[in-house]
Structure formats: C-alpha cells, structure tokens
Protein backbone atom coordinates (compact mmCIF):
# COMPACT_ATOMS: atom_id res chain seq x y z
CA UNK A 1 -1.32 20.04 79.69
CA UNK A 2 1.46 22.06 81.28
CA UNK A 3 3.84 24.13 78.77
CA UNK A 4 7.48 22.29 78.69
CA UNK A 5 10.87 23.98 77.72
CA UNK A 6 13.57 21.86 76.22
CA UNK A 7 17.46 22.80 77.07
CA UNK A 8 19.95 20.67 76.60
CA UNK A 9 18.15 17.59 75.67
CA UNK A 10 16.07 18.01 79.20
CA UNK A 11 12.22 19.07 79.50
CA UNK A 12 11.17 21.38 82.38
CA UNK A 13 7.74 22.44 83.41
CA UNK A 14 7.23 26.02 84.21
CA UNK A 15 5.60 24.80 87.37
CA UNK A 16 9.19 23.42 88.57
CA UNK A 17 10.81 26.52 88.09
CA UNK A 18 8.42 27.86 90.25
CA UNK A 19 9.13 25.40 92.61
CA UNK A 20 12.57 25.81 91.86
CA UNK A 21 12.95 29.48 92.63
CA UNK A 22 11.03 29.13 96.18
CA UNK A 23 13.15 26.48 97.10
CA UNK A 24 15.78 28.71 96.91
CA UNK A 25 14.11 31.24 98.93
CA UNK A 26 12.97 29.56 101.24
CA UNK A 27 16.47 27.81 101.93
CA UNK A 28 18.28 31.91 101.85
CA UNK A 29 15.34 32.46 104.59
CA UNK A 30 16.35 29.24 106.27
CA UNK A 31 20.27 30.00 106.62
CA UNK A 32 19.36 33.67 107.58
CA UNK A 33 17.22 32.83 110.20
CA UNK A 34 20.17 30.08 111.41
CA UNK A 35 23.09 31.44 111.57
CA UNK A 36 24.29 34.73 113.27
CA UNK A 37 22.99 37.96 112.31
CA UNK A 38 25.37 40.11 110.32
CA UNK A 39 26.03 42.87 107.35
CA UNK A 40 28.69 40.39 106.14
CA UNK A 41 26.23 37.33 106.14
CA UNK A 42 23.29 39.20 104.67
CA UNK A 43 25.55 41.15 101.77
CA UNK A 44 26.79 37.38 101.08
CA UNK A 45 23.46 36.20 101.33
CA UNK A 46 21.59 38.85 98.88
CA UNK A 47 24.91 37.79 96.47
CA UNK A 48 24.19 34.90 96.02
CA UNK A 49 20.47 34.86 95.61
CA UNK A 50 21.40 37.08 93.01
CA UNK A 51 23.94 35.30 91.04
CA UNK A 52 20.99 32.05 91.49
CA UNK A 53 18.81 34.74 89.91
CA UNK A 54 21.18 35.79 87.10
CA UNK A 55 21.92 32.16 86.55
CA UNK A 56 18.19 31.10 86.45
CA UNK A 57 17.17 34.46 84.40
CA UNK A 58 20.13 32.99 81.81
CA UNK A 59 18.27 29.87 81.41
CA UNK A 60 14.98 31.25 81.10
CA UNK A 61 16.59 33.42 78.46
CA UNK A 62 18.23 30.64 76.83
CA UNK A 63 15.18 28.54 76.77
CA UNK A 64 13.43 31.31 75.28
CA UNK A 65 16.16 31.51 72.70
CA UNK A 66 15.42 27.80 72.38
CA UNK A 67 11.76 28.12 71.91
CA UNK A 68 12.45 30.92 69.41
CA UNK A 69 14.72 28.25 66.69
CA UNK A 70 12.00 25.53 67.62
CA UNK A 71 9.73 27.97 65.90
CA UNK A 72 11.29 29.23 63.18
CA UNK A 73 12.49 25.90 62.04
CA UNK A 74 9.17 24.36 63.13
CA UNK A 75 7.67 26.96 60.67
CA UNK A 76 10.56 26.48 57.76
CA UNK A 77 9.61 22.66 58.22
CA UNK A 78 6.26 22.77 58.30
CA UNK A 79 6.75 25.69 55.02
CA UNK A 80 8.66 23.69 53.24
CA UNK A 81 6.65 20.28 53.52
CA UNK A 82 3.78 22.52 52.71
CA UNK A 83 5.56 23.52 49.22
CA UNK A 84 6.10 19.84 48.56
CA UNK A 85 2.80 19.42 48.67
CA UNK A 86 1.42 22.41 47.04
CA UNK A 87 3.99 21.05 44.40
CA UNK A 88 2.90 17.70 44.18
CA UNK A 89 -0.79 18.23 44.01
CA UNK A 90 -0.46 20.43 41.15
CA UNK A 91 1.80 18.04 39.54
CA UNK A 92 -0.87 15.26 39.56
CA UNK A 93 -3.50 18.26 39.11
CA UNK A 94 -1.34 18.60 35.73
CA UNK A 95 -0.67 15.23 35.29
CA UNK A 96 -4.60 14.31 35.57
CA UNK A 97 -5.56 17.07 33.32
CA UNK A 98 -3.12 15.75 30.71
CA UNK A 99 -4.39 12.38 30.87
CA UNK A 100 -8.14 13.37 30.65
CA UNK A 101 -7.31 14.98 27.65
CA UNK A 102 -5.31 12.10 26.14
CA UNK A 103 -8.49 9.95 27.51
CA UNK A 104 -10.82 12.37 25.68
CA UNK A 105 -8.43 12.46 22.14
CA UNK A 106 -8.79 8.56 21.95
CA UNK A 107 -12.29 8.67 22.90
CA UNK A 108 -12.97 11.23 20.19
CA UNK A 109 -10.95 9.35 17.64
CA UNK A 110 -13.20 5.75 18.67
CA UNK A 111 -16.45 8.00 18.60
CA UNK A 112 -15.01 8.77 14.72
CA UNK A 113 -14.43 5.68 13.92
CA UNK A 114 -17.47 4.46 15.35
CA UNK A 115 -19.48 6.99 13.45
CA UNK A 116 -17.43 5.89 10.48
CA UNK A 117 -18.12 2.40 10.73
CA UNK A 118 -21.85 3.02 11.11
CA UNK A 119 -22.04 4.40 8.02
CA UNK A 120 -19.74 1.79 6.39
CA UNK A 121 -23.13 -0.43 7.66
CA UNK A 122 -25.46 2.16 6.72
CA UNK A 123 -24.06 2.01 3.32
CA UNK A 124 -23.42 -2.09 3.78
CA UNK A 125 -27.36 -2.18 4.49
CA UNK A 126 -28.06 -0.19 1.47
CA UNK A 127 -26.35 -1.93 -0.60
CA UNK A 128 -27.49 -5.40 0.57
CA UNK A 129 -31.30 -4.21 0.18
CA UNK A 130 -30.39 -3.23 -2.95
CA UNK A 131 -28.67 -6.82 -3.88
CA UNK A 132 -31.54 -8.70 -2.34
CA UNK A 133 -34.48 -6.35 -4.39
CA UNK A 134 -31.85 -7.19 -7.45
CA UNK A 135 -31.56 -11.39 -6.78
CA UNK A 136 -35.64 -11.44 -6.05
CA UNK A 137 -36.39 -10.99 -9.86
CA UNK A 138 -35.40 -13.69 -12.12
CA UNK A 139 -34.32 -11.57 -14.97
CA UNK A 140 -31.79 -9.07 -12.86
CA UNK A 141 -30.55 -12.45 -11.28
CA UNK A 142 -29.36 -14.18 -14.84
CA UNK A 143 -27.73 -10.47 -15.73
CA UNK A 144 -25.98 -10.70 -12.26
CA UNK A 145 -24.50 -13.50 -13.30
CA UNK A 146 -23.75 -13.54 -16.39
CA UNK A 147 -22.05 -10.10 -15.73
CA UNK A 148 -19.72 -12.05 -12.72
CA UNK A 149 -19.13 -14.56 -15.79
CA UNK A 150 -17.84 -12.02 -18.22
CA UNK A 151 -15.95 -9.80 -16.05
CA UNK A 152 -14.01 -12.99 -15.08
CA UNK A 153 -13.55 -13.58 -18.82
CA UNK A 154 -12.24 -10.41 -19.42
CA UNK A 155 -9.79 -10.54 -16.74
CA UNK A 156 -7.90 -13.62 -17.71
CA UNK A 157 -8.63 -14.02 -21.54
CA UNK A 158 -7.08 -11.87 -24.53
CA UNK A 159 -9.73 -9.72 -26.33
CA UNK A 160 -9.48 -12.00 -29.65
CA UNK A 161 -10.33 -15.83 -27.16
CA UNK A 162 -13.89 -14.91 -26.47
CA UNK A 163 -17.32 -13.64 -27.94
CA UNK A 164 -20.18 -12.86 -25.16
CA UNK A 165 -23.99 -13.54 -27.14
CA UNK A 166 -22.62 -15.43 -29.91
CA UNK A 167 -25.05 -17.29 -32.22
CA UNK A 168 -24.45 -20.72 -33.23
CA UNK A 169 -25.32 -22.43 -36.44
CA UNK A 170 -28.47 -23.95 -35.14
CA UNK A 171 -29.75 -20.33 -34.14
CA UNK A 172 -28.92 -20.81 -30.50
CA UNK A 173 -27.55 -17.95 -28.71
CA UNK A 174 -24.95 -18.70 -26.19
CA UNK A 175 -24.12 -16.51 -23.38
CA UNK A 176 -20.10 -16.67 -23.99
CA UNK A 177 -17.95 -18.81 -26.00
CA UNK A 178 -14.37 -18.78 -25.89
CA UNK A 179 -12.66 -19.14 -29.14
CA UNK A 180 -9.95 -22.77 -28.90
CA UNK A 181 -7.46 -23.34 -31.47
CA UNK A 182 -8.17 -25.48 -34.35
CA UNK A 183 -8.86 -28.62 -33.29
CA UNK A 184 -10.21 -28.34 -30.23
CA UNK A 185 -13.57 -26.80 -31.49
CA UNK A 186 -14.90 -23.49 -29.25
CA UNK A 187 -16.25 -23.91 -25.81
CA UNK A 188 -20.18 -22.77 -24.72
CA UNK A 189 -20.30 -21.24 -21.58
CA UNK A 190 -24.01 -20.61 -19.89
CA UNK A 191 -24.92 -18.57 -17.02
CA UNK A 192 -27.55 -19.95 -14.70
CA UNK A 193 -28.33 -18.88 -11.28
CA UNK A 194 -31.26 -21.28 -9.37
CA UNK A 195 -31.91 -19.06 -6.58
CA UNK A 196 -35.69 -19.67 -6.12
CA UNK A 197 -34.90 -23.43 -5.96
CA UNK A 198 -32.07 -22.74 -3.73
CA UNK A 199 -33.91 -20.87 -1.44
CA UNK A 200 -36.62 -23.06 -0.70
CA UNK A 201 -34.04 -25.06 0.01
CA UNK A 202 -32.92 -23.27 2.56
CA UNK A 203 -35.65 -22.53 4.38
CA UNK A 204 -36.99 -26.03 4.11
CA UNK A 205 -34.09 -27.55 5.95
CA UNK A 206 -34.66 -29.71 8.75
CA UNK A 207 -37.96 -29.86 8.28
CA UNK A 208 -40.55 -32.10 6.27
CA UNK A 209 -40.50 -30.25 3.43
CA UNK A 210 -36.95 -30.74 2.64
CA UNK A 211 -37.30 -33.87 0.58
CA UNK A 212 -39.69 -32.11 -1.73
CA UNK A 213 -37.46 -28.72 -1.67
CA UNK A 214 -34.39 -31.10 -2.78
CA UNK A 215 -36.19 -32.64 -5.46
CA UNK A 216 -37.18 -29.77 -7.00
CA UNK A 217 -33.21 -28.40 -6.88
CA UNK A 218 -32.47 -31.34 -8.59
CA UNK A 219 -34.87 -31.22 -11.22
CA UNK A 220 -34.56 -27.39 -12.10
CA UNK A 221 -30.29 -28.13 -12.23
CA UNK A 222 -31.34 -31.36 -14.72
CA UNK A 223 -33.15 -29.15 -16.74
CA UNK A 224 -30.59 -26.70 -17.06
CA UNK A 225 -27.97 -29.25 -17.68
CA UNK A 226 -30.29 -30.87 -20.65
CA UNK A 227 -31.16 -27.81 -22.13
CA UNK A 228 -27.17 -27.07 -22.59
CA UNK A 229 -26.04 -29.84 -23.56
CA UNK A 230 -28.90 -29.87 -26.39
CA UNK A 231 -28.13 -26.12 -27.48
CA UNK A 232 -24.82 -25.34 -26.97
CA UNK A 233 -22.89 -28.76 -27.74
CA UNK A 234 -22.78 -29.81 -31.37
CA UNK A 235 -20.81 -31.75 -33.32
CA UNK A 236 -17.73 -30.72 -35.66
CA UNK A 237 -18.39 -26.68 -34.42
CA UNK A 238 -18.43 -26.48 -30.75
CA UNK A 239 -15.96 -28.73 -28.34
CA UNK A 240 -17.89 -31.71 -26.88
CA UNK A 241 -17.69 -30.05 -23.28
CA UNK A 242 -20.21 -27.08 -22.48
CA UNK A 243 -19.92 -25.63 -19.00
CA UNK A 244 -22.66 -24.06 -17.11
CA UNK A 245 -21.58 -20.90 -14.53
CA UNK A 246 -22.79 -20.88 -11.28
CA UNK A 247 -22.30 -17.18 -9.71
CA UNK A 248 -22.39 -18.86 -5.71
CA UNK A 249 -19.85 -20.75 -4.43
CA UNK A 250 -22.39 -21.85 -1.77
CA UNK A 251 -24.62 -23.32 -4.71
CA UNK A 252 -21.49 -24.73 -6.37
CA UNK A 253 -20.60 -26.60 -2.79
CA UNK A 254 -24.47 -27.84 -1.64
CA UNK A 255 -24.65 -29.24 -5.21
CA UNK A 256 -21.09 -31.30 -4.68
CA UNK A 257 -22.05 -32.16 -1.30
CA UNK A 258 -25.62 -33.68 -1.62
CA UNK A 259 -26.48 -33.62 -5.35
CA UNK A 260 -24.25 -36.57 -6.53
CA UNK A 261 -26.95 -37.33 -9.23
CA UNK A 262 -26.64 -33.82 -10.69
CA UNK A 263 -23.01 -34.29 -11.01
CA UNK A 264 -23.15 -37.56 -12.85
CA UNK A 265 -25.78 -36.36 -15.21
CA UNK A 266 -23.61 -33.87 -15.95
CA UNK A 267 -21.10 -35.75 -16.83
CA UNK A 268 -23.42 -37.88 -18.98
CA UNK A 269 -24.61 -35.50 -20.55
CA UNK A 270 -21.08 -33.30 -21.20
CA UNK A 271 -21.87 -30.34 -18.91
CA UNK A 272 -19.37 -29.39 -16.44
CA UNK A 273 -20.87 -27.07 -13.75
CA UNK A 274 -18.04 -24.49 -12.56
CA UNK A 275 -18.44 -21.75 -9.73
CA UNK A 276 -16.25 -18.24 -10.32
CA UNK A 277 -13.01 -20.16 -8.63
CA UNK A 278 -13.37 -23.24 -10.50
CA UNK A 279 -14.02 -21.13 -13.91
CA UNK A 280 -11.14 -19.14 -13.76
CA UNK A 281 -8.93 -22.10 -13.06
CA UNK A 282 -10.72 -23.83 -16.48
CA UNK A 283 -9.57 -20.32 -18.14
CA UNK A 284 -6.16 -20.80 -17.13
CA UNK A 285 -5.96 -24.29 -18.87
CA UNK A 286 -7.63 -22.73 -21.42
CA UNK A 287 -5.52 -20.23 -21.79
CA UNK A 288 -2.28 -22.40 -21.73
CA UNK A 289 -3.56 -24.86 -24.05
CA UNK A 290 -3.96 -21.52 -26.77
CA UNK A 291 -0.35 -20.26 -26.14
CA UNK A 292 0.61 -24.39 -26.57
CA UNK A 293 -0.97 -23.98 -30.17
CA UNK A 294 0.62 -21.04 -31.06
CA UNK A 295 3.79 -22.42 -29.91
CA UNK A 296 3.58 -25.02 -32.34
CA UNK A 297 2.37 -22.69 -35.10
CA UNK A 298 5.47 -20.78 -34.98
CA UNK A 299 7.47 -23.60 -34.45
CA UNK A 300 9.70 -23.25 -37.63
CA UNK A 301 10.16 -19.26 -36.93
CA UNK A 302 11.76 -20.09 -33.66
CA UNK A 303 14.09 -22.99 -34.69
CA UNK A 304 15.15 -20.70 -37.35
CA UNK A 305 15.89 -18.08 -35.04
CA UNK A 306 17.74 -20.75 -32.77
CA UNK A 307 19.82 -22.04 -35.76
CA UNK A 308 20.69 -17.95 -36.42
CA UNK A 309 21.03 -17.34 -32.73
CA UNK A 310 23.37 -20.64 -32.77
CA UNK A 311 25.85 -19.38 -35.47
CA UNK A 312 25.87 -15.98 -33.81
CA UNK A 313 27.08 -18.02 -30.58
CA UNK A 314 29.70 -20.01 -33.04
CA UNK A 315 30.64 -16.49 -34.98
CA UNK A 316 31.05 -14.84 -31.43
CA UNK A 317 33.10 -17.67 -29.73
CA UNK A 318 35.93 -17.57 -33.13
CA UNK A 319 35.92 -13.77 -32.25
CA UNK A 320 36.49 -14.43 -28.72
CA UNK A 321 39.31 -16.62 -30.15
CA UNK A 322 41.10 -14.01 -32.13
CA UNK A 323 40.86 -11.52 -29.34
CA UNK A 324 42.56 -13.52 -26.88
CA UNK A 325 45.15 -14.81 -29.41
CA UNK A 326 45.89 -10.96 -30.19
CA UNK A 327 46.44 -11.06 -25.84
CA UNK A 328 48.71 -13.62 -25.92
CA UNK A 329 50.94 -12.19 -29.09
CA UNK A 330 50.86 -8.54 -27.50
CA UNK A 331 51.73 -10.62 -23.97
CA UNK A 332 55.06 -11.91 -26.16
CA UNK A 333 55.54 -8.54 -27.59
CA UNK A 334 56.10 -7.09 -24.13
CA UNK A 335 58.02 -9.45 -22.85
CA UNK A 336 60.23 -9.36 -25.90
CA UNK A 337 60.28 -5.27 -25.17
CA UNK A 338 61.23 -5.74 -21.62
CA UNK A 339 64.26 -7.86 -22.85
CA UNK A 340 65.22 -5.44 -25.28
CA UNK A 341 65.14 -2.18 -22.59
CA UNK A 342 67.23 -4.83 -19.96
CA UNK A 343 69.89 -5.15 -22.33
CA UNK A 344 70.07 -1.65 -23.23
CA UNK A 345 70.24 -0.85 -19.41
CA UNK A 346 72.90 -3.87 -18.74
CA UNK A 347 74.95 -1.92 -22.23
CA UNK A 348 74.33 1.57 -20.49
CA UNK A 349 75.81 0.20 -17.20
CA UNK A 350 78.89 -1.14 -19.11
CA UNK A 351 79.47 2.29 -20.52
CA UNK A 352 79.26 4.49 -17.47
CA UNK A 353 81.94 2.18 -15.83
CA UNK A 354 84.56 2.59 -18.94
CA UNK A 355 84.15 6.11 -19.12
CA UNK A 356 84.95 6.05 -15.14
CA UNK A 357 87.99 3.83 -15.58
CA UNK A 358 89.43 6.06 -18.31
CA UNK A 359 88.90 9.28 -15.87
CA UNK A 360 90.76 7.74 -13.38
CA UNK A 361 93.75 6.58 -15.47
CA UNK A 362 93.91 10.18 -17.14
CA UNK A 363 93.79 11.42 -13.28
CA UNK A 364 96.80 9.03 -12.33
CA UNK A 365 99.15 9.87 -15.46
CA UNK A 366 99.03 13.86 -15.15
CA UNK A 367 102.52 15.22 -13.57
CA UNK A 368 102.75 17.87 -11.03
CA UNK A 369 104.10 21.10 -11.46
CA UNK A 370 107.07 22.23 -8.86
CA UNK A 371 107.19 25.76 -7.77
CA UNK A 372 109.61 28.18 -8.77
CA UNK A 373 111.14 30.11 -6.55
C-alpha cells in the first residue's frame, strides 16, 4: 500500500509528488528549450522553479506537521481508550472478586446451616430410635402414656382437682382421678395405649390379613373398655362416666373412622375414649363446672358484698350530691361578690367626678391679683 498524507481534507501519494515535481521540470526544460535564449529568461526561469520548490518544500513541511498531530493525538486517543479499559477491567476484576466473596459468605452460611440441620436429624434419628426401642415394650408404652395423661392434667387442673394412682374402695387402683364437686361424684381416668394391635393393623392393610388384624383391634379396645367400666365406675363414689386416654391421635381417629362398634360399646358400657385434644377439652368443662360450684358455694358472700358494694354506690352518689350543691351555693356566692365589687366601682366612679366638679368651681371663683406699679 502506498503511504498517503492528508492536508486540507485531501490525500496525496508520495508517488504524485514525485510526479508532481518532474512535471515541473520537465515543463522549466520545455519553456527553456522554446523560447529565446537569455540571462533574463533563465534568472526568471531558476526563480520560479524555486519559489515552486519553496512552495512544495512548505507543503511537505506542513504535511509533516500534519502527520506529527495525527500522531500525537492518535497516541493520546489510543492512551486514553487504553486507560478506559485498564479502568474498566479492573473495575469488573473488583467487582467479580467482591461478588465471589459475597457468593462464598452465603455459601458458607448454607454449608452451616446445612451442617446444622444434619445434626438437628442426627439428633431427630436418635431420638426416634430411642422412641421406637421405648413404644416396642409394653410396659415403657403404658408409662408413655400415662405420663402424656398427667402432664396434660397438670397443665390445666389446680393441684387440689386431681390424684394420679388413687385407690378406690373396691381396691382398684386408678391411673388418675380428678376430684368433682359434690354431687357429681369423681371421674376415673385410664391410660391405655394398643400399639401391638395397632400395628398389625397397619401392616396388614390392604391385604388378606386385614380382617383378622381388625378384629383383633376391636377385641383388645372391648376389653379395655370392659375392664374400666367394671373397675373404675361404681356407684354413689365415682361419677357414672370413666374415660379411657388414648396417647395417638392417629389411634383416636382409625377408631372413629372404622370402629363404630367400639364406640357404641363404649357408650354402653359408660366409657368415653378421649385422645390428648379431646381430653383437655373434657378438662376444660371440667374445670368450669368446679368454678360453677364454687360460685354457688359462695353465693351468699358475694350478694352480701353486692348489697355493701350497693350502699357504698347510694352513700357515694348523696356525697356527690352535697358536693355539687356546695358548687352551686359557692357559684351564688360569687356572683353575689361580683355585684357587691360593681357597685363599689359604680360608688367610686361617682366620687371621683364630685371631687372634679368641686375643683373646677373652686378654680372658677378665685380672683386675680392686679399688679402694682
């Protein structure tokens, strides 16, 4: 490619200068060779070739000078644009960094909580395995639940409405037995937790075996119920309803769902089966029905204090009474004051204008005195 100058907007070859310049030459040669021979011609000649040279060595210089800018603000340009750069790749260099650490920070705090929750199900696990080894022996199972049963108990009754292992009259030993007003007669509660039944249940569903497994449900809840009802309910001590506690709420629900007959024989027999939400809802009513007694217990201590609450209202509204008669006669008093002090002023009023008056007349009647001379 052949090297170009720029000059005023214009590009030129260095191979049409060249071309230029013998142009010129060749036309000085041309005119020399034409026209007469002479010193005058030839000194004119040679003068103008070089003012053409001067003129043609001032463009060459000003394209250099040309060239020279283009460079140095080819170079600033390209210096510059290289600083936005540099600038801007460290930027997002810096602005990466920062977000691979914020990346990391989060990822370190889910690896935590991770590692947390792993050993929430380490402990979870344990714990489980140690509920499942508990519920496997039939013993641990009953204290499971009649632990769930007192607990409960405790929670909603006052210390004095309940006994936990209390013996009966017959010799029977009752798991709990909350203590009713008289009247009522105290109500047997008895813990019983069929898990065995329940899970062969379970695992027997859908299959032909789950006729027999259902069965035998039934007839280890019957027994239960009977047993209760022939301990724990008697006549003239105890209240005629006994309830058996069922620690699951899944038990409680399969039973309502597809044991109608164990319902009904409960009811026959007076034995109400409650899970822990039904229970404490029956200690609630409970619970009212013993602050309904002792309501009525103490009736004639509170309509005593309402007849001595009622004359304090009476004694307090004739006070009320006198105060606001004592208003109203200190009301009259000042306005009785106020007519007193406007007379005095209207009196006070009267006096100033005599006294002026009489200074006036005494200022009227004096003679003057004439000058002696």
């Amino acid at each position: 490619m052949e090297p170009i100058i720029s000059y005023s907007g214009l590009e030129i070859s260095l191979i049409e200068i060249i071309l230029g310049l013998a142009l010129l030459l060749l036309g000085a040669l041309a005119a020399y060779i034409l026209k007469p021979s002479g010193d005058e011609r030839l000194h004119s000649s040679i003068f103008d070739m070089a003012q053409q040279q001067a003129q043609l060595q001032g463009r060459l210089s000003q394209f250099a000078n040309d060239s020279a800018q283009r460079d140095t603000l080819f170079r600033e340009s390209l210096d510059e644009r290289l600083a936005k750069v540099s600038e801007r790749v460290g930027k997002s260099i810096v602005d990466t960094q920062e977000r691979s650490s914020e990346s990391l920070k989060h990822l370190h705090e889910r690896l935590a909580l991770i590692d947390r929750a792993q050993k929430n199900i380490e402990m979870l696990s344990t714990e489980v395995s140690g509920l499942q080894s508990l519920l496997s022996n039939k013993q641990s199972r009953g204290a499971f639940g009649e632990i769930q049963m007192q607990d409960i108990i405790k929670t909603l009754m006052p210390p004095n409405a309940y006994a936990f292992q209390h013996t009966l009259s017959n010799g029977k030993r009752v798991d709990a037995i909350i203590k009713m007003p008289d009247g009522y007669g105290d109500v047997a509660i008895d813990s019983k937790f069929p898990m065995e039944a329940w899970k062969r249940l379970i695992e027997a569903e859908n299959s032909p075996a789950e006729p027999a497994a259902k069965r035998e449900f039934s007839r280890d809840l019957l027994i239960h119920i009977k047993a209760i009802s022939e301990k724990y309910i008697i006549f003239g001590e105890t209240h005629e309803v006994a309830l058996m506690f069922l620690p699951s709420e899944a038990i409680y629900a399969e039973i309502h769902a597809r044991f109608e007959n164990v319902i009904k024989k409960g009811f026959m027999e007076k034995v109400v089966i409650v899970s822990p939400s039904t229970f404490m809802a029956t200690l609630h009513t409970m619970r009212a029905v013993m602050k309904d007694a002792a309501m009525r217990e103490q009736a004639h201590i509170i309509q005593h204090e309402v007849g001595l609450l009622s004359e304090d209202v009476t004694r307090l509204d004739e006070r009320v009474e006198k105060l606001q008669s004592h208003f109203s006669q200190s009301t009259e008093d000042i306005r009785k004051i106020r007519i007193s002090t406007d007379k005095i002023t209207k009196r006070a009023g009267k006096i100033e204008d005599l006294e002026l008056k009489e200074k006036a007349i005494e200022d009227t009647n004096v003679t003057p005195i004439r000058r002696v001379d």
